[in-house]
C-alpha atoms as a PDB file:
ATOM      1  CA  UNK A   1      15.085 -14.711 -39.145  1.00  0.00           C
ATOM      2  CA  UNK A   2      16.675 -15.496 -35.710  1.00  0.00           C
ATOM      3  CA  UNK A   3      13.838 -14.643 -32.710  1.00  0.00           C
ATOM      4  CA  UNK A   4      15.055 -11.788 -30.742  1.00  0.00           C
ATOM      5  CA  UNK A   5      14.474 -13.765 -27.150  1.00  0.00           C
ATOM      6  CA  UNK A   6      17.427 -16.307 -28.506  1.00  0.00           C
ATOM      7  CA  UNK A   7      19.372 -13.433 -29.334  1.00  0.00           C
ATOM      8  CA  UNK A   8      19.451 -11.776 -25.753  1.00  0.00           C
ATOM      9  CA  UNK A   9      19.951 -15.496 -24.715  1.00  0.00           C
ATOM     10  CA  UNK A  10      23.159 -15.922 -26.995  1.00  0.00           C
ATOM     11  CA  UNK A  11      24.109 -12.173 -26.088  1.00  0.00           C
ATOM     12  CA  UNK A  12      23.967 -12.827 -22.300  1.00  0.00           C
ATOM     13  CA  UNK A  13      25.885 -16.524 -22.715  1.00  0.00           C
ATOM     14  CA  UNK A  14      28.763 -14.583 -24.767  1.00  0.00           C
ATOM     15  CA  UNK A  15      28.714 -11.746 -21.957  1.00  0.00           C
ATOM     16  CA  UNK A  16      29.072 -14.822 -19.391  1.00  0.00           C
ATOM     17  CA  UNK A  17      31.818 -16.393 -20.827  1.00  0.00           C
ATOM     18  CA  UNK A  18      34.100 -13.335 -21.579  1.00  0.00           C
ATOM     19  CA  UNK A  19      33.726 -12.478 -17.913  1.00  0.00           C
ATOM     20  CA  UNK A  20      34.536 -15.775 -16.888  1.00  0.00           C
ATOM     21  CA  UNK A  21      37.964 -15.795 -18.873  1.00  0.00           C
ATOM     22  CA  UNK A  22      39.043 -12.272 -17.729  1.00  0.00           C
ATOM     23  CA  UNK A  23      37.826 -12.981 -14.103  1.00  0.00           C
ATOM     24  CA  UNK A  24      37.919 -16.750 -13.302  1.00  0.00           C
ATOM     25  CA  UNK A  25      35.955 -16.026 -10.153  1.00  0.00           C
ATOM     26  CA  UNK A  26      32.870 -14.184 -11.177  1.00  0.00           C
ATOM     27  CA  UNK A  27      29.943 -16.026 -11.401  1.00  0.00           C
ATOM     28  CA  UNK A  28      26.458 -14.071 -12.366  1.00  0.00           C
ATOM     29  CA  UNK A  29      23.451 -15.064  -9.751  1.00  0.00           C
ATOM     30  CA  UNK A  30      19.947 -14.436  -8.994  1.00  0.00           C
ATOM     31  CA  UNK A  31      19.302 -15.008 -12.779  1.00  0.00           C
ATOM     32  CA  UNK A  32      19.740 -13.024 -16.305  1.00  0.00           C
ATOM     33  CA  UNK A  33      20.595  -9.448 -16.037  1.00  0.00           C
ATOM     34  CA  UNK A  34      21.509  -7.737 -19.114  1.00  0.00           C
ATOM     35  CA  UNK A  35      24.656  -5.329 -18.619  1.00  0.00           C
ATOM     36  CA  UNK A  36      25.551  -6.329 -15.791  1.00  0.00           C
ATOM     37  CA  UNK A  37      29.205  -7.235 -16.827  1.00  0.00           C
ATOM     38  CA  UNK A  38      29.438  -3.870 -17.304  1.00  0.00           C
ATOM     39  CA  UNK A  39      30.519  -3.865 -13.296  1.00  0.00           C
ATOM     40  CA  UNK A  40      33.847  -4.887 -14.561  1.00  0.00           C
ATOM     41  CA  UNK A  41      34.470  -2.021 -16.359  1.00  0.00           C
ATOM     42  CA  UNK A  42      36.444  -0.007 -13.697  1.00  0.00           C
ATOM     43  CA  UNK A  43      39.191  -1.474 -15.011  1.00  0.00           C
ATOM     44  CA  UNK A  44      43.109  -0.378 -12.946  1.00  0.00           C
ATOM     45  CA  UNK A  45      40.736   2.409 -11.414  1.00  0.00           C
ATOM     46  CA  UNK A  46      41.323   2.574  -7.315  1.00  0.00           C
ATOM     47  CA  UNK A  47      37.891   2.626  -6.282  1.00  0.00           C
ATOM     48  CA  UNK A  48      36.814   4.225  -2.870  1.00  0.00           C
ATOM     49  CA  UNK A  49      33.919   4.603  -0.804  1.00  0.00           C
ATOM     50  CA  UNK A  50      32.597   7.584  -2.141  1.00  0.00           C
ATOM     51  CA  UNK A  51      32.498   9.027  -5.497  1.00  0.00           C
ATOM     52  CA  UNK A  52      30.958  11.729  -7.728  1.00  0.00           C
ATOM     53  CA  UNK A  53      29.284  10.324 -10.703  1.00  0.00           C
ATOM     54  CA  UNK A  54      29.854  13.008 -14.416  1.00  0.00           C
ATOM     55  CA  UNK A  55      27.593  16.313 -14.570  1.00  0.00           C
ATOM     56  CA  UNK A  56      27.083  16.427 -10.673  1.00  0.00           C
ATOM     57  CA  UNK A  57      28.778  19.928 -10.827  1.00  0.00           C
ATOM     58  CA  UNK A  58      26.722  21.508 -12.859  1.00  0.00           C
ATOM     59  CA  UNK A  59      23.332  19.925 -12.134  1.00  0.00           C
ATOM     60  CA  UNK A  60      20.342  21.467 -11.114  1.00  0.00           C
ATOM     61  CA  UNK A  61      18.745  18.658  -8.947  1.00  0.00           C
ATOM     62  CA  UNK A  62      22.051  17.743  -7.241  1.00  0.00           C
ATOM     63  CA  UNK A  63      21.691  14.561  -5.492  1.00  0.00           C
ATOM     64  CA  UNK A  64      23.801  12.507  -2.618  1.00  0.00           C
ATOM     65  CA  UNK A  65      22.457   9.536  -1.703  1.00  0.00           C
ATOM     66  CA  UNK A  66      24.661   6.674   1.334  1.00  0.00           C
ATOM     67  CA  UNK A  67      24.101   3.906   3.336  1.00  0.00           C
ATOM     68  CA  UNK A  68      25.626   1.154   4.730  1.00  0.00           C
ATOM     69  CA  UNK A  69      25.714  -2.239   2.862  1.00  0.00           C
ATOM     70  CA  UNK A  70      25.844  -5.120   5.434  1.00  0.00           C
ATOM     71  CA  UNK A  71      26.221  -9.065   5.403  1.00  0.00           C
ATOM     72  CA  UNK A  72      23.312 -11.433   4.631  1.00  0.00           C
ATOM     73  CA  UNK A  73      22.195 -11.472   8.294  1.00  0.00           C
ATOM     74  CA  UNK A  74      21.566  -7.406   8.224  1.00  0.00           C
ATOM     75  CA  UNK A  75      23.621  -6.333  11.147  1.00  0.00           C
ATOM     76  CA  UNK A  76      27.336  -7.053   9.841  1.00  0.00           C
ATOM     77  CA  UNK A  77      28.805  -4.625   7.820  1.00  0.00           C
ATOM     78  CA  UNK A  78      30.598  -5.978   4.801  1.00  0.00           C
ATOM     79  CA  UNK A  79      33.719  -4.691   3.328  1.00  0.00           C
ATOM     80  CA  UNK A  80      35.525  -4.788  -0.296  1.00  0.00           C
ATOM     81  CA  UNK A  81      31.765  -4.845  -1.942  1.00  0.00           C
ATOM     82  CA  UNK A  82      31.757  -2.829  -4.978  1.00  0.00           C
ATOM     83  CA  UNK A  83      28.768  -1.100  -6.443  1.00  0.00           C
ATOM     84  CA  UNK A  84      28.066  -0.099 -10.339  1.00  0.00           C
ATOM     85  CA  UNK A  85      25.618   2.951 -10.913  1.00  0.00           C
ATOM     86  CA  UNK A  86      24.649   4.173 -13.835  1.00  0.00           C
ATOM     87  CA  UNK A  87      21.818   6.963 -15.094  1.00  0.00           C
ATOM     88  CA  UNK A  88      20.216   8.853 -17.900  1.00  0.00           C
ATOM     89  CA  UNK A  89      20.999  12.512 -17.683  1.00  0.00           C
ATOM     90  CA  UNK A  90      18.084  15.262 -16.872  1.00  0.00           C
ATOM     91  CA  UNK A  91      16.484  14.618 -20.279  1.00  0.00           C
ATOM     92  CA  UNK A  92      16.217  11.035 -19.438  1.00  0.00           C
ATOM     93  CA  UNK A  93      18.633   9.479 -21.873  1.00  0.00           C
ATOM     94  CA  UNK A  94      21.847   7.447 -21.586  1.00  0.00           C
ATOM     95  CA  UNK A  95      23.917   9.731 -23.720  1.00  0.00           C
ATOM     96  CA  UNK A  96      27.690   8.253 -24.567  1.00  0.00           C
ATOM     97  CA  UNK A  97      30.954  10.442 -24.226  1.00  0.00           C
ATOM     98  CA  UNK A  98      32.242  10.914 -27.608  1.00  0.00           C
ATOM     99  CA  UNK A  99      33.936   7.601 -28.523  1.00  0.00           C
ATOM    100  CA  UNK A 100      32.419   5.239 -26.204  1.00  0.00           C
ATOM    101  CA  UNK A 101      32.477   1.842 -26.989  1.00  0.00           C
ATOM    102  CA  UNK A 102      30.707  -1.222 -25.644  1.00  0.00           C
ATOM    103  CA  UNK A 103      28.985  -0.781 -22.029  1.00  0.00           C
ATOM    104  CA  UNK A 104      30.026   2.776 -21.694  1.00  0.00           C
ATOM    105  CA  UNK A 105      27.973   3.552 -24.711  1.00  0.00           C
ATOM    106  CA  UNK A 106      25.128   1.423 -24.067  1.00  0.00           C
ATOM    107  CA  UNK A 107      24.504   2.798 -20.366  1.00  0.00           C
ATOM    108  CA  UNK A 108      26.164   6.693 -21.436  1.00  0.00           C
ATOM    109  CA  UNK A 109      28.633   8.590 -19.049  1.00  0.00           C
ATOM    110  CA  UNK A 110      26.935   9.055 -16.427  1.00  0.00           C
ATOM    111  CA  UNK A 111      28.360   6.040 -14.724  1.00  0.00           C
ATOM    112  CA  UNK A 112      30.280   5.231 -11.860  1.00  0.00           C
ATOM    113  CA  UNK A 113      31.717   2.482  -9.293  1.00  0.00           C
ATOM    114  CA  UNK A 114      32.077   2.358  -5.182  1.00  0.00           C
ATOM    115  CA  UNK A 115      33.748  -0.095  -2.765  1.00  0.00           C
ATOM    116  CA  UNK A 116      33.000  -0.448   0.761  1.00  0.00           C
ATOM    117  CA  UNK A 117      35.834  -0.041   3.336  1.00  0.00           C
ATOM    118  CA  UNK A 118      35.803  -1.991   6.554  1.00  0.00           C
ATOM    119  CA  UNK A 119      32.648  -0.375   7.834  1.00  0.00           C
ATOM    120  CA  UNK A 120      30.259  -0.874   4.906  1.00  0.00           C
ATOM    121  CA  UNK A 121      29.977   2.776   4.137  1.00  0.00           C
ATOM    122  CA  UNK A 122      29.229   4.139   0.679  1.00  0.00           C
ATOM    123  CA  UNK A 123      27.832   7.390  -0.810  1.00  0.00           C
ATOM    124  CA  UNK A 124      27.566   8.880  -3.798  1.00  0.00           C
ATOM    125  CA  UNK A 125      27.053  12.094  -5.557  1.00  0.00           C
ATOM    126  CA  UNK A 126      25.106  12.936  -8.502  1.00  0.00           C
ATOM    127  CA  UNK A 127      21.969  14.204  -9.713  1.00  0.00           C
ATOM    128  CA  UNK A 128      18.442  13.271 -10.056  1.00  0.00           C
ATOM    129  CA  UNK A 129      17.812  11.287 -13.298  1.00  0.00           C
ATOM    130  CA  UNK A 130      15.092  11.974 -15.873  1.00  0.00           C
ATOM    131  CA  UNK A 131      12.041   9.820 -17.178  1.00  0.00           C
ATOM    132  CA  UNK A 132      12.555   8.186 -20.532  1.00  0.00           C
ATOM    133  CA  UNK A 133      11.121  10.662 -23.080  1.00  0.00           C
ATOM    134  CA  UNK A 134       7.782  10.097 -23.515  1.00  0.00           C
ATOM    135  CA  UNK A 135       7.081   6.920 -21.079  1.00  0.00           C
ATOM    136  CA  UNK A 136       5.144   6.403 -17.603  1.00  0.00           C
ATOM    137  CA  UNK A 137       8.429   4.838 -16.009  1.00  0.00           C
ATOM    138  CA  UNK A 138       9.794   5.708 -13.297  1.00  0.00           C
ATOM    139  CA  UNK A 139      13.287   7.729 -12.967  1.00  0.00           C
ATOM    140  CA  UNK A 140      15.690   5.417 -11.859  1.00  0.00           C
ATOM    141  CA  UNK A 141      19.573   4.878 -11.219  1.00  0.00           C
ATOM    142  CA  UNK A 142      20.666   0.969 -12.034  1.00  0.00           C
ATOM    143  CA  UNK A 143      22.642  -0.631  -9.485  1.00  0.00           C
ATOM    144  CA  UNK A 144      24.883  -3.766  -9.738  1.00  0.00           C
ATOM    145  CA  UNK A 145      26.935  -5.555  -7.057  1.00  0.00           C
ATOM    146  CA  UNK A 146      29.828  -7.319  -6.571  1.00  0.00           C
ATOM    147  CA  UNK A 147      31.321  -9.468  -3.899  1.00  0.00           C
ATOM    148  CA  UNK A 148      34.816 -10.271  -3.074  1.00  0.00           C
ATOM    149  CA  UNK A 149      34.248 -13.938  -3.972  1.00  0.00           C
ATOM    150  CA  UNK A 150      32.910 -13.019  -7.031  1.00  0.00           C
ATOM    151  CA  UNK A 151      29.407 -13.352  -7.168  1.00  0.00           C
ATOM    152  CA  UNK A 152      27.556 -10.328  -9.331  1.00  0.00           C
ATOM    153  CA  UNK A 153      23.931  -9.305  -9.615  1.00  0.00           C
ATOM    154  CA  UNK A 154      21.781  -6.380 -10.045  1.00  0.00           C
ATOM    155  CA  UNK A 155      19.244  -5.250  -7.471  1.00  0.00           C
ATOM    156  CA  UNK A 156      16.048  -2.854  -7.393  1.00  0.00           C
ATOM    157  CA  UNK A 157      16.828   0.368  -8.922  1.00  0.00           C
ATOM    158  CA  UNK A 158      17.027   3.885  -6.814  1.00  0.00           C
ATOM    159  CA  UNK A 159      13.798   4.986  -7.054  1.00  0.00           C
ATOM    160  CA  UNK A 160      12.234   8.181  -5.417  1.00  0.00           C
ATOM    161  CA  UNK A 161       8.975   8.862  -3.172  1.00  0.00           C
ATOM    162  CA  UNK A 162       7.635  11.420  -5.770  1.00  0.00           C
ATOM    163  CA  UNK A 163       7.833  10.265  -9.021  1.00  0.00           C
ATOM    164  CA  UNK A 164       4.294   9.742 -10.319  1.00  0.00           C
ATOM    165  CA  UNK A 165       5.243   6.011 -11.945  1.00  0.00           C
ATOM    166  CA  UNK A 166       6.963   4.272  -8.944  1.00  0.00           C
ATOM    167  CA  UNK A 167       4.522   1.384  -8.585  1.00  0.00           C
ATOM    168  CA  UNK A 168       3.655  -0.295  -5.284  1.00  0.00           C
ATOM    169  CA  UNK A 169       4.914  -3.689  -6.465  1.00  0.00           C
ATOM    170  CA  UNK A 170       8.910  -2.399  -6.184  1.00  0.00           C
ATOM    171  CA  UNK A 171       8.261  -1.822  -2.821  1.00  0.00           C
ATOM    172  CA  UNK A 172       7.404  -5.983  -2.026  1.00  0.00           C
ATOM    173  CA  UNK A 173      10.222  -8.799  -1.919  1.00  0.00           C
ATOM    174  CA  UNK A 174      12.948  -5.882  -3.182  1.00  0.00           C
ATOM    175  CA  UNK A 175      16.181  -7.243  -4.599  1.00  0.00           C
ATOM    176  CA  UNK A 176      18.932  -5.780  -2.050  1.00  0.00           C
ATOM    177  CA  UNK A 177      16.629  -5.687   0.883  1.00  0.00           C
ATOM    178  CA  UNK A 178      14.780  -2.467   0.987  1.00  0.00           C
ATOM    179  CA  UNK A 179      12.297  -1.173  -1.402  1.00  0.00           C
ATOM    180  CA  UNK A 180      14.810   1.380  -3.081  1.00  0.00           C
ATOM    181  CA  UNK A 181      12.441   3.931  -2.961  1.00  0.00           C
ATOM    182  CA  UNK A 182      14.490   7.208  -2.187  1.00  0.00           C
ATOM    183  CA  UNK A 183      12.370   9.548   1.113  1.00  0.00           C
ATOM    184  CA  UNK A 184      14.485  13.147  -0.333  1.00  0.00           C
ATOM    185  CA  UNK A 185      15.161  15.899   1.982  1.00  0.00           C
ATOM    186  CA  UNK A 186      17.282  18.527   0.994  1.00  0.00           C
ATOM    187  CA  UNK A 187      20.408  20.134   3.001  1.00  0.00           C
ATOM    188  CA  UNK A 188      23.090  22.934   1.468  1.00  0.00           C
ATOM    189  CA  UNK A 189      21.044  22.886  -1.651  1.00  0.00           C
ATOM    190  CA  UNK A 190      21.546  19.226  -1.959  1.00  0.00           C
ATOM    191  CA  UNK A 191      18.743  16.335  -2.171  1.00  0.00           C
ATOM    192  CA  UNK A 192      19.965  14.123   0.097  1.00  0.00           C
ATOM    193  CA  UNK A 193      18.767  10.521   0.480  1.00  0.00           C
ATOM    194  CA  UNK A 194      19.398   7.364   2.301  1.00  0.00           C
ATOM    195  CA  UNK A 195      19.448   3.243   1.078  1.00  0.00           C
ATOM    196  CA  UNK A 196      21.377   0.284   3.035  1.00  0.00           C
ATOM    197  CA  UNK A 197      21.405  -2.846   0.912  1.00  0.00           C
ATOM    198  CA  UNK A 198      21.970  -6.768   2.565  1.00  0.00           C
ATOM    199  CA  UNK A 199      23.504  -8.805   0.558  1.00  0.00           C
ATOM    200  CA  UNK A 200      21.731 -11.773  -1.091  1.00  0.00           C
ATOM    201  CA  UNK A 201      18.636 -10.302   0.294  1.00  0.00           C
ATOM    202  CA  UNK A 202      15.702 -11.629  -2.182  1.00  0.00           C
ATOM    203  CA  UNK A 203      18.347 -12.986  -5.044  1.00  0.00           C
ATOM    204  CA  UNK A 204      17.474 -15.922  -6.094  1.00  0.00           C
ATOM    205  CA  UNK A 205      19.459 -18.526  -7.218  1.00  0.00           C
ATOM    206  CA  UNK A 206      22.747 -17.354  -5.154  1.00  0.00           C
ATOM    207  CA  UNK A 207      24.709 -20.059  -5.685  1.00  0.00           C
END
């Protein structure tokens, strides 16, 4: 029987050298990170700034969160940076669209991508995802970068201040720069939020 750690091993080397053929520029940093690839996904899709990720519409716990993603010294704001989200729904699962294949079934349809214009800006519109049936983990939306030259890597997940499993540990050393940890208020019926990421804050290796 092959162990399962050589398995996500082989899985992630595959991944790695797909990627590589189909994008000779990306290179994955600041270590493993399973699905990640998946940032490639958008395919011919024009991405912009802002977007509305599936079943904001008819959500209960609507959600916008923005911020401004800026350079590796904090204060610059960095263009052509794209951003992968993905959720569960309000059941906390990662349920597919009928048909999905590959990372769109693994991480369900509530999924979406972002890229910065010249002033850093991004937002995004969904809704607030649920705990995994019957676990003490936190509710969380997965981000993953990219950057024009082609370096990828996730960073601490969107968190938020009153979920009952956040731990104080995500809040030290956070991938991305700040803690991730969502501070809601709502306005026009909509939780509204706030995150601004540095790149290559805290990811290590990022060469």
């Amino acid at each position: 029987m092959i162990a399962r750690p050589f398995l996500l091993v082989l899985s992630l080397f595959l991944f790695s050298c797909v990627n590589s053929q189909e994008n000779p520029s990306a290179r994955l940093v600041g270590g493993p990170c399973e699905g990640c690839e998946a940032i490639f996904d958008y395919g011919q899709q024009k991405l912009n700034s802002i977007d509305t990720l599936p079943g904001f519409e008819s959500a209960v716990n609507k959600l916008k969160v923005s911020g401004t993603i800026y350079k590796s010294d904090g204060k610059t704001p960095a263009p052509n940076i794209i951003l992968y989200l993905y959720q569960t729904n309000a059941e906390g699962l990662y349920a597919p669209a009928k048909g999905a294949e590959g990372w769109a079934r693994r991480h369900g349809k509530i999924r979406g991508w972002l890229k910065t214009g010249a002033d850093g800006k991004y937002a995004f519109y969904t809704h607030i995802p649920g705990n995994y049936p019957g676990s003490e983990f936190a509710a969380h939306i997965h981000p993953t970068i990219l950057e024009p030259d082609g370096k990828y890597y996730y960073i601490q997940d969107y968190l938020f201040e009153n979920d009952p499993y956040v731990e104080q540990g995500l809040r030290e050393n956070p991938r991305g720069g700040t803690d991730g940890v969502l501070r809601l208020k709502k306005e026009n019926g909509i939780l509204v939020g706030k995150r601004d990421l540095i790149l290559s804050k805290n990811i290590s290796p990022y060469n």
